[in-house]
PDB file of N, CA and C in Angstrom:
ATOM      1  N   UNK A   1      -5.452  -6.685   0.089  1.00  0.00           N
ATOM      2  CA  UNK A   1      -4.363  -6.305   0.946  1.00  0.00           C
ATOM      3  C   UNK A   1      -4.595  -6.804   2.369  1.00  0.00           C
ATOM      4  N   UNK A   2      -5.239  -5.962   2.880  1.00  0.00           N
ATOM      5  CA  UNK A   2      -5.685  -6.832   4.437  1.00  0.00           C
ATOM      6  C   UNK A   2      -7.377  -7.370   4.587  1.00  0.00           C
ATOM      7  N   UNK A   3      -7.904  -7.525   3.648  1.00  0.00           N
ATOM      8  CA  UNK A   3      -9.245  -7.714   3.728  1.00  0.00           C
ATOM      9  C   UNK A   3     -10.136  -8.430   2.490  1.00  0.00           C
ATOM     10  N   UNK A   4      -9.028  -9.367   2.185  1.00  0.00           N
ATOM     11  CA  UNK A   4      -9.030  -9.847   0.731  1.00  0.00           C
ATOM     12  C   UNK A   4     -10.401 -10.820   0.825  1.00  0.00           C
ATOM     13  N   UNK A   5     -10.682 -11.447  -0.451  1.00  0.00           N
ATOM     14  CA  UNK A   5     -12.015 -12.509  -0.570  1.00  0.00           C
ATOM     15  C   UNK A   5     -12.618 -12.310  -1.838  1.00  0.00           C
ATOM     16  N   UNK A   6     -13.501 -13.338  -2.115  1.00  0.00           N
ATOM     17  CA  UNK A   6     -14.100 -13.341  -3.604  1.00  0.00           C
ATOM     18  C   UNK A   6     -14.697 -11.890  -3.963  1.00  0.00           C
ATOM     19  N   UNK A   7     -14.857 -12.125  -4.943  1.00  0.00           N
ATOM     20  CA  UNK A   7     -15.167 -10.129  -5.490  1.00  0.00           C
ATOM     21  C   UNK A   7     -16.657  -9.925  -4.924  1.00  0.00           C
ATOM     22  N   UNK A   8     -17.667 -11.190  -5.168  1.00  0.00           N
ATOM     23  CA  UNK A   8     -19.300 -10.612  -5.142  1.00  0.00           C
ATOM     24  C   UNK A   8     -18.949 -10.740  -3.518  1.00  0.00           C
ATOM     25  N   UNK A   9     -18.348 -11.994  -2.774  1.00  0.00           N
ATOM     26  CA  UNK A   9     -18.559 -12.466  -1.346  1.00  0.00           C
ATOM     27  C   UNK A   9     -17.851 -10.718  -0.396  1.00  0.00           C
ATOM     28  N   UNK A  10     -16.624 -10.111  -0.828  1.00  0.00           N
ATOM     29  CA  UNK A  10     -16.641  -9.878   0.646  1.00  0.00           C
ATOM     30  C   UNK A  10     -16.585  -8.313  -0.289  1.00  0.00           C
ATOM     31  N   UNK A  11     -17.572  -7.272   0.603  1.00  0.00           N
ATOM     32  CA  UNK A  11     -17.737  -5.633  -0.272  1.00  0.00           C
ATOM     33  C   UNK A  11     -17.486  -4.816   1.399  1.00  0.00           C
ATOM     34  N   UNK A  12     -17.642  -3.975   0.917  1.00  0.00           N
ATOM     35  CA  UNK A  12     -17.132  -2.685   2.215  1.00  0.00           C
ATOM     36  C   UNK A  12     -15.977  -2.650   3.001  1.00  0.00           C
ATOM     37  N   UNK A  13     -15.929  -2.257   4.329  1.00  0.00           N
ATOM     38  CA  UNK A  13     -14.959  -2.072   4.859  1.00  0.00           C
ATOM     39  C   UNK A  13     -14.819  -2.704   6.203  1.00  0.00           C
ATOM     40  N   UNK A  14     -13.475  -2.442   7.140  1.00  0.00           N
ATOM     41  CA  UNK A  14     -13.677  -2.866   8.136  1.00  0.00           C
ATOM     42  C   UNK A  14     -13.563  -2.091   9.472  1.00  0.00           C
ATOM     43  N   UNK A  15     -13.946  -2.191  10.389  1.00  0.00           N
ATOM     44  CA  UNK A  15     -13.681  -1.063  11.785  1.00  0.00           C
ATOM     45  C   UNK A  15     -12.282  -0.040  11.822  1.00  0.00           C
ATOM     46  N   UNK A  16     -11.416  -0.920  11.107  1.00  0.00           N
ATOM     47  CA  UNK A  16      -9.849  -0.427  10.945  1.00  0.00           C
ATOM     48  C   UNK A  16      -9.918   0.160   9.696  1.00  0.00           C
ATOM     49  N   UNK A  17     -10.663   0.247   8.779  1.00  0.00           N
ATOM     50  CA  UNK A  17     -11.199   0.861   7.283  1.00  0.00           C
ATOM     51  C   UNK A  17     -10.091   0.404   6.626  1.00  0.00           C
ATOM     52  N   UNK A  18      -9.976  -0.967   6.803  1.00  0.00           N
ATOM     53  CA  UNK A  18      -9.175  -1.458   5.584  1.00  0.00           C
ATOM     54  C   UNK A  18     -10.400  -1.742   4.575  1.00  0.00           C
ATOM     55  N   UNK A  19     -10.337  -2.411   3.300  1.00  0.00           N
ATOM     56  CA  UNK A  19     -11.336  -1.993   2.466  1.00  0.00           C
ATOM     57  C   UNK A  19     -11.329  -3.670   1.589  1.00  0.00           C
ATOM     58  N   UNK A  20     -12.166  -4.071   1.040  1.00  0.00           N
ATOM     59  CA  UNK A  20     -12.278  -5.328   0.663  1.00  0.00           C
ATOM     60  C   UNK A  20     -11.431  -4.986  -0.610  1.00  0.00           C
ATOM     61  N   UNK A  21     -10.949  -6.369  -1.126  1.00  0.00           N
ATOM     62  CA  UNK A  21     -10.074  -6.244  -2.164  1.00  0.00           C
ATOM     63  C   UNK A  21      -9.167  -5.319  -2.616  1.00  0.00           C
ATOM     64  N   UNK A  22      -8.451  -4.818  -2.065  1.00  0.00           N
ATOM     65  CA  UNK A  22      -7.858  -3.572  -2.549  1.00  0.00           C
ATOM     66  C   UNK A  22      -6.879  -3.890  -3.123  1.00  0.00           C
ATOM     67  N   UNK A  23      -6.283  -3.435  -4.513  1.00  0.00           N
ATOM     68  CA  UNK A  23      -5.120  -4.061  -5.123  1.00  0.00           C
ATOM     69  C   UNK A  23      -4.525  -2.869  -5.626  1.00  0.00           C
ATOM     70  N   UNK A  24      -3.371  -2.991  -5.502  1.00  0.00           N
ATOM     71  CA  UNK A  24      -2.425  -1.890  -6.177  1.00  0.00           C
ATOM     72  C   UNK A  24      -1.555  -2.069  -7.170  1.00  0.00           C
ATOM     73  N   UNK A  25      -1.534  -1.204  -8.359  1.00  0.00           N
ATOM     74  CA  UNK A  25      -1.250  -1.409  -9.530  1.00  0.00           C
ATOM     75  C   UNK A  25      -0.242  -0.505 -10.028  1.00  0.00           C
ATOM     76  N   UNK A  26       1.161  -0.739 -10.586  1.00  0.00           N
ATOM     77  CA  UNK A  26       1.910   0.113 -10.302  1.00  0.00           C
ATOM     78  C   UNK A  26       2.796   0.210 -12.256  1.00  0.00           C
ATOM     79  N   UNK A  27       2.548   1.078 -12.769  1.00  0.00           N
ATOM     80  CA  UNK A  27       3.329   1.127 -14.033  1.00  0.00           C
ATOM     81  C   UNK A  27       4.864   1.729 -14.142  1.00  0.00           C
ATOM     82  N   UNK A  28       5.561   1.493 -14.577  1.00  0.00           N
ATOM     83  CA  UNK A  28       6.984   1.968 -14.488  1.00  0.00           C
ATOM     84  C   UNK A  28       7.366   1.683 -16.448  1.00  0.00           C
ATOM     85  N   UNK A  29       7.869   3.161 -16.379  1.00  0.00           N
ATOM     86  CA  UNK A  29       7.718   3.295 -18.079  1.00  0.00           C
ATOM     87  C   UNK A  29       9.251   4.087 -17.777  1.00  0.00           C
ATOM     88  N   UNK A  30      10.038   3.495 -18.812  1.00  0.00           N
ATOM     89  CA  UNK A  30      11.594   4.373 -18.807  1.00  0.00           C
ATOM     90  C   UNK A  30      12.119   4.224 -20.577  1.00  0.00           C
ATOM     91  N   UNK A  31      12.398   5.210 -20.729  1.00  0.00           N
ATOM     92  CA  UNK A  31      12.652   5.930 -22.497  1.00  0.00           C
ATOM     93  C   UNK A  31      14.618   6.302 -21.967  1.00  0.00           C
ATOM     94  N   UNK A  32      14.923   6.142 -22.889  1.00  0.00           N
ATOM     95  CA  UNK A  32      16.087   6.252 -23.248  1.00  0.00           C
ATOM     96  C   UNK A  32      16.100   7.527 -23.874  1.00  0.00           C
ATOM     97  N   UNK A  33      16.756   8.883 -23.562  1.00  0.00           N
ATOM     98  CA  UNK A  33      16.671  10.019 -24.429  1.00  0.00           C
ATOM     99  C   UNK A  33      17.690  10.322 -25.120  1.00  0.00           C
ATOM    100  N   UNK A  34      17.651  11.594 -26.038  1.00  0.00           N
ATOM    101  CA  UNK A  34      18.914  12.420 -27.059  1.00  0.00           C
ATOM    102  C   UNK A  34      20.037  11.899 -26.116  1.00  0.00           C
ATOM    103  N   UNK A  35      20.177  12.133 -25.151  1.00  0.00           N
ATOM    104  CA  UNK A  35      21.222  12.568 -24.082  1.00  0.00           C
ATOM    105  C   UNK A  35      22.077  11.304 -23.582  1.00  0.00           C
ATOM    106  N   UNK A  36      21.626  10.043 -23.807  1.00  0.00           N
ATOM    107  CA  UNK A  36      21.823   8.906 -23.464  1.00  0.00           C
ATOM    108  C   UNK A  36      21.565   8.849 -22.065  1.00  0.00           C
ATOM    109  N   UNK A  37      20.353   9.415 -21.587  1.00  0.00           N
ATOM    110  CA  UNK A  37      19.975   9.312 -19.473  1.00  0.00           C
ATOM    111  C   UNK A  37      18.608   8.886 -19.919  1.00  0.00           C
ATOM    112  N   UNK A  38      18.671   7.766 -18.562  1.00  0.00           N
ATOM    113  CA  UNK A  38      17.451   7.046 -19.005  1.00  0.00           C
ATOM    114  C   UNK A  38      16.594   7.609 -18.262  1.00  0.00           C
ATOM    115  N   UNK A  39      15.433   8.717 -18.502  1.00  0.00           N
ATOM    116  CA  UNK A  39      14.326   8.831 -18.005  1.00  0.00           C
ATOM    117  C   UNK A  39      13.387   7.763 -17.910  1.00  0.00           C
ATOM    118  N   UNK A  40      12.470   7.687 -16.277  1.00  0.00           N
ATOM    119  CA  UNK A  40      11.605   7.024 -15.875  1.00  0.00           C
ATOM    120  C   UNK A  40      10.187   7.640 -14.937  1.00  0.00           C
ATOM    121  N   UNK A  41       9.771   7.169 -15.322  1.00  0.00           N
ATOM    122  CA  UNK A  41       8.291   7.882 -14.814  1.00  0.00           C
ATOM    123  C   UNK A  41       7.270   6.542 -13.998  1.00  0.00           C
ATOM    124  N   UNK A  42       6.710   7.117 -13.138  1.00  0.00           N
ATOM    125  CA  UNK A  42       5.761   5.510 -12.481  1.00  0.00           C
ATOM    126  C   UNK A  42       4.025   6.124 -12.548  1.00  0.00           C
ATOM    127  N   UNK A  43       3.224   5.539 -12.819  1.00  0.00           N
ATOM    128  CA  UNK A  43       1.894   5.527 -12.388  1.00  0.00           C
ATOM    129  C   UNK A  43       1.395   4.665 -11.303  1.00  0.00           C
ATOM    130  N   UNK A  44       0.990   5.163 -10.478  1.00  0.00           N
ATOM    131  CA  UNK A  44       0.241   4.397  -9.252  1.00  0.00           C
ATOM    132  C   UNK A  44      -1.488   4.454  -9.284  1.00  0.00           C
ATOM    133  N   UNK A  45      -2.001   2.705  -9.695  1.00  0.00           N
ATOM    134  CA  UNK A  45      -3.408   3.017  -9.300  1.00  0.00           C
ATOM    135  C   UNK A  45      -3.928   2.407  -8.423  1.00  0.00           C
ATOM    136  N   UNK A  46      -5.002   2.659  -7.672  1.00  0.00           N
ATOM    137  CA  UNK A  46      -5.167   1.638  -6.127  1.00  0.00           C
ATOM    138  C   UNK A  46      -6.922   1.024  -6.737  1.00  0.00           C
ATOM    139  N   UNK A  47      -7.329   0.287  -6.299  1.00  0.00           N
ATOM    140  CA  UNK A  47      -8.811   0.531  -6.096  1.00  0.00           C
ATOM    141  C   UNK A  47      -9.094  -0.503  -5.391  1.00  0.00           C
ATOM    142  N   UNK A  48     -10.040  -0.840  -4.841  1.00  0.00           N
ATOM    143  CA  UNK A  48     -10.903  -1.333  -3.851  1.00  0.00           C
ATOM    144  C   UNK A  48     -12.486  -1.310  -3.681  1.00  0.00           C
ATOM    145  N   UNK A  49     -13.097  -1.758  -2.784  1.00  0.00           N
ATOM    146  CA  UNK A  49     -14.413  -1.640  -2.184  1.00  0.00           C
ATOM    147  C   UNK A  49     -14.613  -0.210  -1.643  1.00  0.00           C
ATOM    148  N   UNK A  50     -15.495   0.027  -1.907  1.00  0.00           N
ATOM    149  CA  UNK A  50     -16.287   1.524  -1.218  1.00  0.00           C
ATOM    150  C   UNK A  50     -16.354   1.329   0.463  1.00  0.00           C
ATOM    151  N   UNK A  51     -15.834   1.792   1.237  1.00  0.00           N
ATOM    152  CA  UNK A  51     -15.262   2.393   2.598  1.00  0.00           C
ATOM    153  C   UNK A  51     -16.681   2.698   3.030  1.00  0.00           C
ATOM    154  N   UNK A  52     -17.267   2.025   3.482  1.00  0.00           N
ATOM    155  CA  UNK A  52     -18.973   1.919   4.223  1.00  0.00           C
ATOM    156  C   UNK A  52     -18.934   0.303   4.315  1.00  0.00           C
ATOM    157  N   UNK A  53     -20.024   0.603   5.662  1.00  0.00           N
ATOM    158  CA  UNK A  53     -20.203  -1.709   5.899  1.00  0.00           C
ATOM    159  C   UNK A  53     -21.725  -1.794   5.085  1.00  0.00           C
ATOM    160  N   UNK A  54     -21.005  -2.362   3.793  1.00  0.00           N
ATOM    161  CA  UNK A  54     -22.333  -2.666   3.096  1.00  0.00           C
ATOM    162  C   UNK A  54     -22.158  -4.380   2.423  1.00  0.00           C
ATOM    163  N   UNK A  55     -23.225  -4.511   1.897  1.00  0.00           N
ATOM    164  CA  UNK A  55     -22.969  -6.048   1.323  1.00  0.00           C
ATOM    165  C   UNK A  55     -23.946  -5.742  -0.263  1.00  0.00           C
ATOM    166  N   UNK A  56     -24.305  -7.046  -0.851  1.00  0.00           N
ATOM    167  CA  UNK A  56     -24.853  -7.332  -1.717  1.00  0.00           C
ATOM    168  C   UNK A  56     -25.233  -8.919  -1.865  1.00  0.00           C
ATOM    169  N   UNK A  57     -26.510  -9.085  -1.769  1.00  0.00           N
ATOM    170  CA  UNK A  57     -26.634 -10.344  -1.778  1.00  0.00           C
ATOM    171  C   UNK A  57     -26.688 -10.780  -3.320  1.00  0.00           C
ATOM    172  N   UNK A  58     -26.148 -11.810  -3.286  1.00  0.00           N
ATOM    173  CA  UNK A  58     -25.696 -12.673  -4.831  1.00  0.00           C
ATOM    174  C   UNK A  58     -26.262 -14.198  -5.296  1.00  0.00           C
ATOM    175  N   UNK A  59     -26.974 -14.442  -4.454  1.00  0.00           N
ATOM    176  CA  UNK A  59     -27.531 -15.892  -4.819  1.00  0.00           C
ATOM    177  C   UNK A  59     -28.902 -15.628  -5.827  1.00  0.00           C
ATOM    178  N   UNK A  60     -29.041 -14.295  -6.014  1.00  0.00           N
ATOM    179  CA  UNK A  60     -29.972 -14.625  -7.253  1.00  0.00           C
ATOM    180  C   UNK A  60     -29.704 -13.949  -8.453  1.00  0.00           C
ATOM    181  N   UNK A  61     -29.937 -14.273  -9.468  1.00  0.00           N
ATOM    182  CA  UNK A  61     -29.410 -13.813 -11.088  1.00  0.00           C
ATOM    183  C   UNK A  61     -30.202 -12.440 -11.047  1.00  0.00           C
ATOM    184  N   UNK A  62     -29.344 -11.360 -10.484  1.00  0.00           N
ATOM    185  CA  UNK A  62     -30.334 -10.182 -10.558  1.00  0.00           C
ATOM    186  C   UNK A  62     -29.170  -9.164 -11.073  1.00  0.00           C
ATOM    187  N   UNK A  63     -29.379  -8.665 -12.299  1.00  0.00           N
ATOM    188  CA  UNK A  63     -28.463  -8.015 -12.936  1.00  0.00           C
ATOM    189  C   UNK A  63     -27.826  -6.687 -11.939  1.00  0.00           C
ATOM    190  N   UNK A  64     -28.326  -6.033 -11.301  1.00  0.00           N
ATOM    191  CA  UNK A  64     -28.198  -5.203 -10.516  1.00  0.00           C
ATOM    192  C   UNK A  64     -28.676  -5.023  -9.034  1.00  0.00           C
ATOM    193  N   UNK A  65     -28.022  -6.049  -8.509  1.00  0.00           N
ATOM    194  CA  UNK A  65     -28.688  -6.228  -6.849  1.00  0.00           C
ATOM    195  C   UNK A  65     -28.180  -5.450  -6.170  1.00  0.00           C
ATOM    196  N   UNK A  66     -29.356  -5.057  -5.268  1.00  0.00           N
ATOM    197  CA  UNK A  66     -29.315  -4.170  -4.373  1.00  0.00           C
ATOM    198  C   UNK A  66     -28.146  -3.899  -3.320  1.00  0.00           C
ATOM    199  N   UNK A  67     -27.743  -2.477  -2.640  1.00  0.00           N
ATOM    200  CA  UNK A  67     -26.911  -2.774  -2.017  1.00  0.00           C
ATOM    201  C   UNK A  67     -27.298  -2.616  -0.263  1.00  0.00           C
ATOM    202  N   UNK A  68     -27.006  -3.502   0.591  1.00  0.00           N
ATOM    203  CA  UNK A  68     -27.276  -3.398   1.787  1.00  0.00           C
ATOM    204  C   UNK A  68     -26.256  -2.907   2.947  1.00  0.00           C
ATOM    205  N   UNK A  69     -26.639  -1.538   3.638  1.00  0.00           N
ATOM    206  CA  UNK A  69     -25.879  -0.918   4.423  1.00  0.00           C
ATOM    207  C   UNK A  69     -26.171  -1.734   5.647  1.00  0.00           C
ATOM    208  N   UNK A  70     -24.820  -2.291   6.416  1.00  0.00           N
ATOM    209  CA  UNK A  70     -25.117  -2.801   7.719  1.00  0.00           C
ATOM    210  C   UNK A  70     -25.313  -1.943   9.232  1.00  0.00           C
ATOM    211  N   UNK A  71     -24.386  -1.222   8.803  1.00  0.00           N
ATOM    212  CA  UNK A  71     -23.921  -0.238   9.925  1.00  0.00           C
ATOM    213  C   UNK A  71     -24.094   0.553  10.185  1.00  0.00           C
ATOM    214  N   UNK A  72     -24.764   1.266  11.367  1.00  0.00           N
ATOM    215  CA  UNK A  72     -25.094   3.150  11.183  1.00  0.00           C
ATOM    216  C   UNK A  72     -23.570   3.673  12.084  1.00  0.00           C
ATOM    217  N   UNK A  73     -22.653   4.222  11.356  1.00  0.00           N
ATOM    218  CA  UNK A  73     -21.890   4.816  11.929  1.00  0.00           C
ATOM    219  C   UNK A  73     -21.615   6.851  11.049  1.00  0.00           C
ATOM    220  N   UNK A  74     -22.603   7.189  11.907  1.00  0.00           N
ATOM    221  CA  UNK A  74     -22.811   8.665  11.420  1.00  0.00           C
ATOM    222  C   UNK A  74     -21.348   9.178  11.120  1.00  0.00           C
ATOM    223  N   UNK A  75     -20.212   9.553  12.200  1.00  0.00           N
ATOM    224  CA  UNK A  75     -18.842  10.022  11.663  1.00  0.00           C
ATOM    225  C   UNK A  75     -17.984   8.955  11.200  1.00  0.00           C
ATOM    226  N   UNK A  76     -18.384   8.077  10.245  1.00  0.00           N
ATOM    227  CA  UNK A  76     -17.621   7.803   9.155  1.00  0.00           C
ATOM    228  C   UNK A  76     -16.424   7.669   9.350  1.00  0.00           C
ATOM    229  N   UNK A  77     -16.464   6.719  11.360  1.00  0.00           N
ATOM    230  CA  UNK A  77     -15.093   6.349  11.620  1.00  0.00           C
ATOM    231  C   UNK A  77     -13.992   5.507  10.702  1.00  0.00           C
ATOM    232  N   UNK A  78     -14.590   4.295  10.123  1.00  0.00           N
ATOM    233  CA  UNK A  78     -14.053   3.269   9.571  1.00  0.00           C
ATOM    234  C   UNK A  78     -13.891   4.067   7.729  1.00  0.00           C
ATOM    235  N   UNK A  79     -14.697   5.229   7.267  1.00  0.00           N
ATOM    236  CA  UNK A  79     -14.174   6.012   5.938  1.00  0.00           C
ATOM    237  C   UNK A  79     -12.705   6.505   6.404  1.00  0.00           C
ATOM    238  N   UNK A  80     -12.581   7.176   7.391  1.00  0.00           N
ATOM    239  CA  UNK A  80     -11.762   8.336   7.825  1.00  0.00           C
ATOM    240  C   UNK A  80     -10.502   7.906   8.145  1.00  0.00           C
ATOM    241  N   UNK A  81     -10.622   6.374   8.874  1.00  0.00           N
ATOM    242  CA  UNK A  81      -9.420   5.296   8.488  1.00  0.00           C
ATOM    243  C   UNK A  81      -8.883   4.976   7.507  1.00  0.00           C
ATOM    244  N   UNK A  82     -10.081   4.419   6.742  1.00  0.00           N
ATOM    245  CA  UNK A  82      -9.356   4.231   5.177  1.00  0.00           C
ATOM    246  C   UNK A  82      -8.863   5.259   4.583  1.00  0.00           C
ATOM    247  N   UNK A  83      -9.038   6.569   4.786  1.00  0.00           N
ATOM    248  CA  UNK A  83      -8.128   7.689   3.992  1.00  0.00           C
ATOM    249  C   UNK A  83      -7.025   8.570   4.661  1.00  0.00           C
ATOM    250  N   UNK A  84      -7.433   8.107   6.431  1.00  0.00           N
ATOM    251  CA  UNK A  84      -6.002   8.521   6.685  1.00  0.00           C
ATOM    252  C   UNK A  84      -4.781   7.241   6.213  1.00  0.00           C
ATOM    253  N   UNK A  85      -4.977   5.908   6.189  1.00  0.00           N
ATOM    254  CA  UNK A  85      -4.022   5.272   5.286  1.00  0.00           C
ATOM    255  C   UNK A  85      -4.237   5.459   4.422  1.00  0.00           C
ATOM    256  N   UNK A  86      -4.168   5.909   3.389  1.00  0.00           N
ATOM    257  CA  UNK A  86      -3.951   5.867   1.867  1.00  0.00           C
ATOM    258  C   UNK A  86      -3.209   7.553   2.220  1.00  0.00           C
ATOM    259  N   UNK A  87      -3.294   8.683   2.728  1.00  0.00           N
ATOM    260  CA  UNK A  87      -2.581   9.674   3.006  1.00  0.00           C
ATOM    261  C   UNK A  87      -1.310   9.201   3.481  1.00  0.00           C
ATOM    262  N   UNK A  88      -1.427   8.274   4.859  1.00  0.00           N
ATOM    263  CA  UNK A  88       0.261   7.813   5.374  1.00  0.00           C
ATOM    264  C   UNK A  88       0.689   7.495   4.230  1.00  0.00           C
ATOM    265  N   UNK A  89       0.424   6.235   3.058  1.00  0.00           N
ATOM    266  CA  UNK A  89       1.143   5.609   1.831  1.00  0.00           C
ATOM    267  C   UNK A  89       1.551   6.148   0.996  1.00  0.00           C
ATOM    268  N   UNK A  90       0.636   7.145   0.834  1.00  0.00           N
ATOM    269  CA  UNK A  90       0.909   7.839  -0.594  1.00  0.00           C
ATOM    270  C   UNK A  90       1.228   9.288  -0.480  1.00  0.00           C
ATOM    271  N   UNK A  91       1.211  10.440   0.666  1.00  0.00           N
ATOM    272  CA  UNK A  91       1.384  11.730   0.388  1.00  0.00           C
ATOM    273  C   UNK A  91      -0.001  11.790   0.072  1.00  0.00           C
ATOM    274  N   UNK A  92      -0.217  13.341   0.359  1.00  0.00           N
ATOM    275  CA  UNK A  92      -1.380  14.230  -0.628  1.00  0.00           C
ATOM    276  C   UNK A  92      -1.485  14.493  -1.933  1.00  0.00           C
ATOM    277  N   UNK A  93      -1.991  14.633  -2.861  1.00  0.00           N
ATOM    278  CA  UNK A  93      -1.903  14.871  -4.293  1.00  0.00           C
ATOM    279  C   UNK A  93      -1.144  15.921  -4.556  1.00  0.00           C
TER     280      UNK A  93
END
């Protein structure tokens, strides 16, 4: 969305807590009923990179490489971004 790039190359987040790769996935299912009214229903799924400045280095064949935190930001300014947008977009549950 705003922070797009190859899947291993770009992981975490950004100062604005937009979030690497984030893609949104949207189902729309509609049935025809007894009644002849067409009921419709939607599923919304989001996902993305984990909301912390971390990386993973990838130049070696290591089934499970490590993950590297860049940033010490104790209040979890750039988390707290990323979930007050996804609250503006979507409502509360």
């Amino acid at each position: 969305r705003c922070f797009a790039g190859t899947r291993y190359l770009k992981r975490g987040a950004t100062l604005e807590g937009f979030v690497a790769n984030e893609v949104e996935t949207e189902q729309i299912v509609c049935e025809q009923g007894f009644t002849s009214r067409l009921s419709c229903s939607s599923y919304v799924q989001i996902r993305g990179s984990v909301p912390l400045f971390w990386s993973q280095v990838t130049d070696a064949m290591v089934p499970k490489p490590d993950i590297e935190l860049h940033r010490f930001d104790p209040m979890y300014h750039a988390t707290a971004a990323h979930f007050r947008s996804l609250l503006e977009r979507y409502g509360s549950p």
